[in-house]
C-alpha atoms as a PDB file:
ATOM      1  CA  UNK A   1     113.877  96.570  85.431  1.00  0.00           C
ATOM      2  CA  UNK A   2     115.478  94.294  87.519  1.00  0.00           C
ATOM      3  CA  UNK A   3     117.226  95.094  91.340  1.00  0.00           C
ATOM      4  CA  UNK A   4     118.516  94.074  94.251  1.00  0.00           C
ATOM      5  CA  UNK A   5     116.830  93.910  97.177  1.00  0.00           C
ATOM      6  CA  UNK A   6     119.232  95.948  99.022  1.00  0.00           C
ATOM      7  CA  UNK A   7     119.245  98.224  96.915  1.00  0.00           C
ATOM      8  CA  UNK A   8     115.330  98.937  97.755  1.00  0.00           C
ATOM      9  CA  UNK A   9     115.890  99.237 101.324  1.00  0.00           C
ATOM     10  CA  UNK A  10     117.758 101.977 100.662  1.00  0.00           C
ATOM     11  CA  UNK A  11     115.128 104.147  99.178  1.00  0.00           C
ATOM     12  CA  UNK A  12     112.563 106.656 100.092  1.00  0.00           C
ATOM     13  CA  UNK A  13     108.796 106.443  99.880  1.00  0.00           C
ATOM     14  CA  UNK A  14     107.059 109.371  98.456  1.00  0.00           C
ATOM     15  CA  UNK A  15     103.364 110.122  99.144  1.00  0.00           C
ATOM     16  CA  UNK A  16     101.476 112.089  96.357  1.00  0.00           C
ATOM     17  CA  UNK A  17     102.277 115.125  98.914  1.00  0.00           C
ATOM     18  CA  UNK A  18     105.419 114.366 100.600  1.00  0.00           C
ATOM     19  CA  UNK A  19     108.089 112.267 101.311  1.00  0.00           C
ATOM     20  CA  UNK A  20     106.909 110.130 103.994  1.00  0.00           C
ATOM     21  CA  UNK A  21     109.874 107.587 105.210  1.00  0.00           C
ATOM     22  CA  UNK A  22     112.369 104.841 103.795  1.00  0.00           C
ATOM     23  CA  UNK A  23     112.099 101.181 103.215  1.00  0.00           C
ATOM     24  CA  UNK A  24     113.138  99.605 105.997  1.00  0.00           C
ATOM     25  CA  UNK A  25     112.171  95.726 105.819  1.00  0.00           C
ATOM     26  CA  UNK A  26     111.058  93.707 102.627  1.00  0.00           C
ATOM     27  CA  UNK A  27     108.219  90.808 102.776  1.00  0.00           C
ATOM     28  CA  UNK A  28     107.795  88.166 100.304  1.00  0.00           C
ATOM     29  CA  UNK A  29     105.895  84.950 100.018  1.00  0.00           C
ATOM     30  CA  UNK A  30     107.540  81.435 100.015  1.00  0.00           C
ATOM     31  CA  UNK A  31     105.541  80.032  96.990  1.00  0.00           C
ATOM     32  CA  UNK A  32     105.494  82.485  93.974  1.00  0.00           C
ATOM     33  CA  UNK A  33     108.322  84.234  96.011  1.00  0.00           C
ATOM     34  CA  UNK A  34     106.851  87.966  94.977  1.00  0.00           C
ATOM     35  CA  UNK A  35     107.541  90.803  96.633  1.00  0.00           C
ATOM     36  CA  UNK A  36     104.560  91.396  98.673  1.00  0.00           C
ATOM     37  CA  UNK A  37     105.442  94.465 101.348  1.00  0.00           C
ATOM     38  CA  UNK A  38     107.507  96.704 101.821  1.00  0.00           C
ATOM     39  CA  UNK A  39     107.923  97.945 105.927  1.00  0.00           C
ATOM     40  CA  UNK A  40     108.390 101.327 106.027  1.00  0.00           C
ATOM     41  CA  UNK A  41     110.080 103.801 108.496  1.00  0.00           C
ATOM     42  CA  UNK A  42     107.892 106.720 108.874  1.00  0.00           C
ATOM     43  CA  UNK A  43     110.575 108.762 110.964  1.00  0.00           C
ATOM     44  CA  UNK A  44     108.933 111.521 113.089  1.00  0.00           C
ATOM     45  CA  UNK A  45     106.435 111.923 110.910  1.00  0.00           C
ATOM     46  CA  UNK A  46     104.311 108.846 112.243  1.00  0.00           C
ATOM     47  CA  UNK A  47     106.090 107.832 115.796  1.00  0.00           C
ATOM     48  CA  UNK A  48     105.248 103.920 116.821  1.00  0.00           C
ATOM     49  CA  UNK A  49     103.251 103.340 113.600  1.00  0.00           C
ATOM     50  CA  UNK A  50     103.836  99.773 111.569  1.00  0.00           C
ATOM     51  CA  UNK A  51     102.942 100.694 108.122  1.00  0.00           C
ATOM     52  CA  UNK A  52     103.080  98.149 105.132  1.00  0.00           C
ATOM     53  CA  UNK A  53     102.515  99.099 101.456  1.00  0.00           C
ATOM     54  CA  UNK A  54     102.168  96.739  99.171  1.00  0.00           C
ATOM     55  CA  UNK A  55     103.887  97.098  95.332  1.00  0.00           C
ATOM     56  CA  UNK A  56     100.194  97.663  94.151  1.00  0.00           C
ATOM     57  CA  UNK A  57     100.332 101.155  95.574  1.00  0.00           C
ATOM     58  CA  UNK A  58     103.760 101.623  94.027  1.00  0.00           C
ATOM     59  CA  UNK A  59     103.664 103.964  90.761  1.00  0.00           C
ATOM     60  CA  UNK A  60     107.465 104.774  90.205  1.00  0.00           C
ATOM     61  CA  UNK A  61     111.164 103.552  91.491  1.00  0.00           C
ATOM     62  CA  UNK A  62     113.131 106.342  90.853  1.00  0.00           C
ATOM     63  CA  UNK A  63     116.424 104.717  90.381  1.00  0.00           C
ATOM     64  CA  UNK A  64     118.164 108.252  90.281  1.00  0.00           C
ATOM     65  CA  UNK A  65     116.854 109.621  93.043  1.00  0.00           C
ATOM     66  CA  UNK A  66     116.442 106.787  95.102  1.00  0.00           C
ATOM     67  CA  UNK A  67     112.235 106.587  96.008  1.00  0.00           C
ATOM     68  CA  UNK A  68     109.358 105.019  95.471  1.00  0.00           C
ATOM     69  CA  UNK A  69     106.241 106.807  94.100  1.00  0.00           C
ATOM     70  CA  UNK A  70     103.099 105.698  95.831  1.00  0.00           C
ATOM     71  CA  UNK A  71      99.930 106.842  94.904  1.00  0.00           C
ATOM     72  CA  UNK A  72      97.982 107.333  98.409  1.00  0.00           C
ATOM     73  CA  UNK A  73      98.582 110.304 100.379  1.00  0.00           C
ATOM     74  CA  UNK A  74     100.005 110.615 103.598  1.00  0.00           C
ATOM     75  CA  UNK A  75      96.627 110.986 105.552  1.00  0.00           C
ATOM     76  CA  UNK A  76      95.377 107.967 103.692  1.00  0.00           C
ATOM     77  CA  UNK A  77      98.666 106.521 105.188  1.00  0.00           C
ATOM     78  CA  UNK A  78      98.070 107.545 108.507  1.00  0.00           C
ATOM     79  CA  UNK A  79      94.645 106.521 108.811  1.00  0.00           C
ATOM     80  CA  UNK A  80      95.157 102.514 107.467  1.00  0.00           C
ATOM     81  CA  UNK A  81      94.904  99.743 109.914  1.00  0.00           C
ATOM     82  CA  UNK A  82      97.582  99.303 112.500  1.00  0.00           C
ATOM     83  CA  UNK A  83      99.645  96.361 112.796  1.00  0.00           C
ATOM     84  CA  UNK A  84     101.200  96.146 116.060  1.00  0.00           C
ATOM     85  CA  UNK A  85     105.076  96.508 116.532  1.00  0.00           C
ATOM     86  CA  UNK A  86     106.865  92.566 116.578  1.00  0.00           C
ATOM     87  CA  UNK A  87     104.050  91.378 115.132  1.00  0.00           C
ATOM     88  CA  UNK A  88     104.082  88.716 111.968  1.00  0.00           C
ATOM     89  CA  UNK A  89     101.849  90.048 108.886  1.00  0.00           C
ATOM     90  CA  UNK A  90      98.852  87.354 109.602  1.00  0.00           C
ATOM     91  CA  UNK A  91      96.162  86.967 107.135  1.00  0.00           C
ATOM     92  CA  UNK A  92      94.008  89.122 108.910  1.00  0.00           C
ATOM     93  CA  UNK A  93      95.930  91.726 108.527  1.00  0.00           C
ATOM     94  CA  UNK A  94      96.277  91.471 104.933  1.00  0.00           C
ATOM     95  CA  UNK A  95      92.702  90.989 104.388  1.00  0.00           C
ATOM     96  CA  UNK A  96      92.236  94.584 106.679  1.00  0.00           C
ATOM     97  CA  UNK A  97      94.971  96.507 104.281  1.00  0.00           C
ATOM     98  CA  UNK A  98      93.644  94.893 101.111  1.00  0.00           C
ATOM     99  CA  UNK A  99      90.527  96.110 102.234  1.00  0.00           C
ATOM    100  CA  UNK A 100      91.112  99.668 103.082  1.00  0.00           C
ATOM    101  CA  UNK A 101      94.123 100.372  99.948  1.00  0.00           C
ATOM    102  CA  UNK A 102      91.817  98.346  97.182  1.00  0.00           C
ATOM    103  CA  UNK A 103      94.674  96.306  96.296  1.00  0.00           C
ATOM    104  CA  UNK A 104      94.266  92.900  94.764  1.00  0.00           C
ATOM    105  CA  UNK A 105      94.161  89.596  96.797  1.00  0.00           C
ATOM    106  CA  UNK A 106      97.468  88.115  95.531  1.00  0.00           C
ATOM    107  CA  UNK A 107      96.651  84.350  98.238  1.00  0.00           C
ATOM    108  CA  UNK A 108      93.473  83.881  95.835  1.00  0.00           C
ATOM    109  CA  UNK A 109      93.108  82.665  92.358  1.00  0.00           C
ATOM    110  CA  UNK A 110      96.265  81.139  89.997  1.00  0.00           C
ATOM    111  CA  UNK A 111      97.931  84.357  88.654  1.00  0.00           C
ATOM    112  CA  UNK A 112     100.999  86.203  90.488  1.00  0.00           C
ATOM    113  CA  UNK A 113      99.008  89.219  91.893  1.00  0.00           C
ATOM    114  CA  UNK A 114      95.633  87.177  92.318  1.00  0.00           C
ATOM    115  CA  UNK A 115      93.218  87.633  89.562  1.00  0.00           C
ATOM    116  CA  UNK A 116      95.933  89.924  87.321  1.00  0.00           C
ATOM    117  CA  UNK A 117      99.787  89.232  86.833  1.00  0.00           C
ATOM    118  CA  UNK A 118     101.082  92.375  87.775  1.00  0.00           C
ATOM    119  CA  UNK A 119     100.314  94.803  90.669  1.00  0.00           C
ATOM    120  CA  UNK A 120      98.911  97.644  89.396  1.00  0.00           C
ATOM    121  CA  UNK A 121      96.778  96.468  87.618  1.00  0.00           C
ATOM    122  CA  UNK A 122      93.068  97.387  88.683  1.00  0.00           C
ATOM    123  CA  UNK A 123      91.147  95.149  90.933  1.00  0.00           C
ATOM    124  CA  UNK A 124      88.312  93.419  89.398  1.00  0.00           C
ATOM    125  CA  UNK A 125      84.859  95.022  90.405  1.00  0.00           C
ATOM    126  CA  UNK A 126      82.390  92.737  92.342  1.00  0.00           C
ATOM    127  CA  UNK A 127      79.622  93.663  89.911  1.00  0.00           C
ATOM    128  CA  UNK A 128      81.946  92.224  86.929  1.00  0.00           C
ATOM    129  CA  UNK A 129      83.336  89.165  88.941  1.00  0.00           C
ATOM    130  CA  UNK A 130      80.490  86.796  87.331  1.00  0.00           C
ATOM    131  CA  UNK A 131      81.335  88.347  83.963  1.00  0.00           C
ATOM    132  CA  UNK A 132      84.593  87.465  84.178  1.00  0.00           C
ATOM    133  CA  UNK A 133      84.773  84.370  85.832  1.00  0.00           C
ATOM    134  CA  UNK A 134      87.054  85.439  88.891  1.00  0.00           C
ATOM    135  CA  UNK A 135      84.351  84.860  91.299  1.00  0.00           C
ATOM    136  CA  UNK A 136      85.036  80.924  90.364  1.00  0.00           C
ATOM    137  CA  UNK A 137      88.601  81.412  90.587  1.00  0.00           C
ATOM    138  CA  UNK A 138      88.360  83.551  93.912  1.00  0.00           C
ATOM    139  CA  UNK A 139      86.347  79.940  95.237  1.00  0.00           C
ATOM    140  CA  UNK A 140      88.483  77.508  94.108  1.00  0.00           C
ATOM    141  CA  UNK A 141      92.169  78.760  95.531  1.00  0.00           C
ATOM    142  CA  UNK A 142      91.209  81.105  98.294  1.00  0.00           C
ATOM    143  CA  UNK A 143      92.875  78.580 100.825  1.00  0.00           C
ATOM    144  CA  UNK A 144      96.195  78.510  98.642  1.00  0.00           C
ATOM    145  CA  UNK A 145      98.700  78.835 101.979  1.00  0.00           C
ATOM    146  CA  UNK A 146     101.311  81.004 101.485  1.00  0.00           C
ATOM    147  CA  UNK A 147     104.134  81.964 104.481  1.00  0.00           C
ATOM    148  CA  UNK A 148     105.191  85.999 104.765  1.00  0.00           C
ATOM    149  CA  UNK A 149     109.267  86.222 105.097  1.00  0.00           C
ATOM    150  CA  UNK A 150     111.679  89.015 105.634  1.00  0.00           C
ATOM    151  CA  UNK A 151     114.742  89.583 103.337  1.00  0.00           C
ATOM    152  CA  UNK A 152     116.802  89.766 106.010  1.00  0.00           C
ATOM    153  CA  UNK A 153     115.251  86.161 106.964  1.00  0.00           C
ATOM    154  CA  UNK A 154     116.505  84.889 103.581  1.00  0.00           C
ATOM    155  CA  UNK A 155     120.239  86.394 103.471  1.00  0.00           C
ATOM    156  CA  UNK A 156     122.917  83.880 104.701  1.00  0.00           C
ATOM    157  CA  UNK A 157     120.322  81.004 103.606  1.00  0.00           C
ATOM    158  CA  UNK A 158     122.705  77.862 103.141  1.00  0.00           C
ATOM    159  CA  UNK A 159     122.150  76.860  99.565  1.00  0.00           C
ATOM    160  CA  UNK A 160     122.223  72.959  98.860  1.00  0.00           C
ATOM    161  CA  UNK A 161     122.103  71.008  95.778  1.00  0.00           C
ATOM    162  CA  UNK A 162     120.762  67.189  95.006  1.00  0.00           C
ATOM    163  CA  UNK A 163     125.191  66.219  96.562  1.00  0.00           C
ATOM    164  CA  UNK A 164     126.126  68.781  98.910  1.00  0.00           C
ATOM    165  CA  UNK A 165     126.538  72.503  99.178  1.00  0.00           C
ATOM    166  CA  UNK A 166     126.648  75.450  97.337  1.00  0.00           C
ATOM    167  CA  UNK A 167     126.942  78.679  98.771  1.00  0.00           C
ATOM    168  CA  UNK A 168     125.231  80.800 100.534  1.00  0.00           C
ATOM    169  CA  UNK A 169     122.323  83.487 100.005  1.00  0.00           C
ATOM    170  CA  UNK A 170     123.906  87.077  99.570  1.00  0.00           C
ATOM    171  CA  UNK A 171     121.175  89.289  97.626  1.00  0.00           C
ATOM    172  CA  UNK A 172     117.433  88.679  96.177  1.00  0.00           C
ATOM    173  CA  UNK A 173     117.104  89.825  92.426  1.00  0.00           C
ATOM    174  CA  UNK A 174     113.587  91.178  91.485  1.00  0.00           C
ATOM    175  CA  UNK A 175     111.464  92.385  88.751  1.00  0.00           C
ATOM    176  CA  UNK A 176     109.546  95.942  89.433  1.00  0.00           C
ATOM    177  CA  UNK A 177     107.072  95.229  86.744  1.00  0.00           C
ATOM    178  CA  UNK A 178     105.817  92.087  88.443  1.00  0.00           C
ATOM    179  CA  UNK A 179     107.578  92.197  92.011  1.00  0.00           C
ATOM    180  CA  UNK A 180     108.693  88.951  91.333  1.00  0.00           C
ATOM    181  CA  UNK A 181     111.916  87.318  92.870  1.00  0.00           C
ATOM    182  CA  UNK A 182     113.478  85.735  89.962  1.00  0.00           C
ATOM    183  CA  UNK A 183     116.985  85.299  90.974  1.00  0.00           C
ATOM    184  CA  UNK A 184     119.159  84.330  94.100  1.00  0.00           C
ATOM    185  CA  UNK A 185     122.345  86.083  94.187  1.00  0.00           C
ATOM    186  CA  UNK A 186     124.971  83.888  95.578  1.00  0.00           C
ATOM    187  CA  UNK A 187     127.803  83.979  97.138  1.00  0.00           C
ATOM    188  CA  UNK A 188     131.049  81.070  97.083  1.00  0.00           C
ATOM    189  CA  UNK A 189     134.026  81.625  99.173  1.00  0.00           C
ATOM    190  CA  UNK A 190     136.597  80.002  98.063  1.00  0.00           C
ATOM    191  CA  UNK A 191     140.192  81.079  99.775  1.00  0.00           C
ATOM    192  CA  UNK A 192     141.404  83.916  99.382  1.00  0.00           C
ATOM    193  CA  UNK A 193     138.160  85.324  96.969  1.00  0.00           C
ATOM    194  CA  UNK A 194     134.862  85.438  97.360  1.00  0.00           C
ATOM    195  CA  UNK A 195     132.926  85.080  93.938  1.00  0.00           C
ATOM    196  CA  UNK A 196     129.060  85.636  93.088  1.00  0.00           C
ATOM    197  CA  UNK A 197     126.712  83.610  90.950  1.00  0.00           C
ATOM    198  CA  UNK A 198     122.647  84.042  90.117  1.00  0.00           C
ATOM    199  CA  UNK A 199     120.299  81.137  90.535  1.00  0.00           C
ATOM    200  CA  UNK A 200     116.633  81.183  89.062  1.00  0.00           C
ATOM    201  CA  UNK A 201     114.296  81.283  91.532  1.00  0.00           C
ATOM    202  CA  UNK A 202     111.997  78.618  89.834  1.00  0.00           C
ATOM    203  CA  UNK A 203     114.727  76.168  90.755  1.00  0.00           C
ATOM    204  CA  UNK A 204     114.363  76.739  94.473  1.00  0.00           C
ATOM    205  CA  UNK A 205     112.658  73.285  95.813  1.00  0.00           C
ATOM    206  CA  UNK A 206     111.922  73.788  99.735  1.00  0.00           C
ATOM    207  CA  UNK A 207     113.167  75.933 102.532  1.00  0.00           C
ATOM    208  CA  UNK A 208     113.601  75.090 106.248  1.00  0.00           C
ATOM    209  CA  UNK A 209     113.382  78.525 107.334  1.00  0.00           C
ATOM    210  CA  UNK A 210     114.532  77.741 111.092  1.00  0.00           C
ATOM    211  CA  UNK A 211     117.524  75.863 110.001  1.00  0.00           C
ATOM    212  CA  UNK A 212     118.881  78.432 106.978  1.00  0.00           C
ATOM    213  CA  UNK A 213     118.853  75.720 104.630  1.00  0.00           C
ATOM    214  CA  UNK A 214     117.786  76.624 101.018  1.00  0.00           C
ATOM    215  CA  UNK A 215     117.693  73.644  98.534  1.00  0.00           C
ATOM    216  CA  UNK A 216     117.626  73.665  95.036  1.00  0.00           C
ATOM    217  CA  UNK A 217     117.264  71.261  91.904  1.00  0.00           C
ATOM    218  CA  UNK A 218     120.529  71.320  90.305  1.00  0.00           C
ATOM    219  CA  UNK A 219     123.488  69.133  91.683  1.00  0.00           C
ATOM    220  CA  UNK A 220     126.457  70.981  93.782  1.00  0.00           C
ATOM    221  CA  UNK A 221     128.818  71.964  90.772  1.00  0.00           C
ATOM    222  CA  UNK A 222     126.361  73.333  88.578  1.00  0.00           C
ATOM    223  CA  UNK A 223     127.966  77.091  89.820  1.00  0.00           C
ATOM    224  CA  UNK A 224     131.087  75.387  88.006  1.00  0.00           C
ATOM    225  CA  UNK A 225     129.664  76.025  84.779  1.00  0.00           C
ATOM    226  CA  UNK A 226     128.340  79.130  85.233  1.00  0.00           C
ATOM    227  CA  UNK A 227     130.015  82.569  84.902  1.00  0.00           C
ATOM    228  CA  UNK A 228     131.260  84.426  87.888  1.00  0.00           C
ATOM    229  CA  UNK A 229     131.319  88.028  88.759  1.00  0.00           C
ATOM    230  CA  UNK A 230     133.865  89.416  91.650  1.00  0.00           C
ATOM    231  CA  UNK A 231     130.360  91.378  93.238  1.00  0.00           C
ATOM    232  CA  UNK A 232     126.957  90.836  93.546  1.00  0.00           C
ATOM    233  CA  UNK A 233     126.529  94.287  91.430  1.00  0.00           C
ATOM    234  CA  UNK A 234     128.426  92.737  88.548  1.00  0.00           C
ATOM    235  CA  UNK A 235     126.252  89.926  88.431  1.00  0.00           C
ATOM    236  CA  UNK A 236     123.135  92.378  88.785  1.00  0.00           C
ATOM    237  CA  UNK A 237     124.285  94.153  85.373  1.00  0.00           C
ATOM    238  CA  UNK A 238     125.196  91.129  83.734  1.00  0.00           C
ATOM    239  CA  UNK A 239     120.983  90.693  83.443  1.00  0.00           C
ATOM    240  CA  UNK A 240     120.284  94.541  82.526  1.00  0.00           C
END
């Protein structure tokens, strides 16, 4: 099912035996651009802890109810490596929570979530690696370079086409069954009204992160042609 990454950061994260805090930053990667963390406000149950789940420890988005299922509990939680406060996600920290939670390497071999294409999907056992030919894979693209960004990094972006500009980034649109990022949600202002559009991901070409400028394939008045929607939310449901 597809969302917006707003609306995540509004829900809960649920242990196997407890509620345990609420999203409260998104990370994805600037090549597959997949969902990759989720930050997550522990409250007073884990004062001055960073904790970072990945979507392979996610089970459930309850859309009613507003949470996420994981499937650790809270001691496991508790006791997973520590990632100081202000501190960027480097790729030793990833290796140290990959590590302790069992999750797949996503930076290694061609598929979305490393060796698999989805999340949850069981990490391949070293004893079948030759078997299955991931050791090979795990060789040849283990220095793949990826950059970690925030989604509050990403809204505002200034969206530009091949002849000028286009908007601006208001929302991310993503996939639970992959994590993927597979639309921008954008927003035109154009006096007195503001009006929202989607752009595909796979058209997104480079991004200078320090100046907020997003550029895309398409030229300037391709939004033109497309339909718009009066709210990001209407353009959301136009997919579902």
């Amino acid at each position: 099912m597809l969302y917006l990454t707003s609306t995540l950061k509004s829900f809960n994260i649920h242990a196997t035996d407890g509620e345990m805090g609420k999203v409260k930053n998104i990370y994805f990667d600037d090549h597959d651009w997949a969902i990759r963390y989720a930050q997550v406000d522990t409250h007073k149950w884990l004062p001055g802890r960073n904790v970072y789940l990945s979507p392979s420890s996610f089970t459930k988005m309850n859309d009613e109810e507003k949470y996420v299922e994981v499937n650790h509990t809270k001691d496991t939680v508790k006791d997973s490596p520590t990632i100081p406060a202000d501190t960027e996600i480097s790729r030793t920290n990833e290796e140290s929570l990959t590590a302790y939670y069992g999750w797949n390497s996503y930076w290694r071999a061609q598929n979305l979530w490393g060796a698999v294409d989805r999340p949850l999907v069981p990490r391949v056992p070293v004893q079948d690696e030759e078997k299955t030919g991931v050791r090979h894979e795990l060789k040849t693209n283990e220095n793949k370079k990826y950059d970690l960004l925030n989604e509050s990094e990403a809204i505002g972006m200034k969206i530009h086409g091949h002849d000028g500009k286009m908007g601006e980034v208001t929302d991310l649109v993503f996939d639970d069954d992959n994590w993927k990022i597979d639309y921008l949600a954008v927003k035109v202002v154009r006096v007195p009204v503001e009006e929202y559009y989607l752009i595909k991901s796979e058209h997104i070409t480079s991004v200078e992160w320090m100046e907020k400028d997003l550029y895309v394939d398409l030229n300037a008045n391709y939004l033109d042609e497309q339909t718009s929607y009066e709210t990001k939310e209407d353009a959301l449901a136009s997919l579902r």
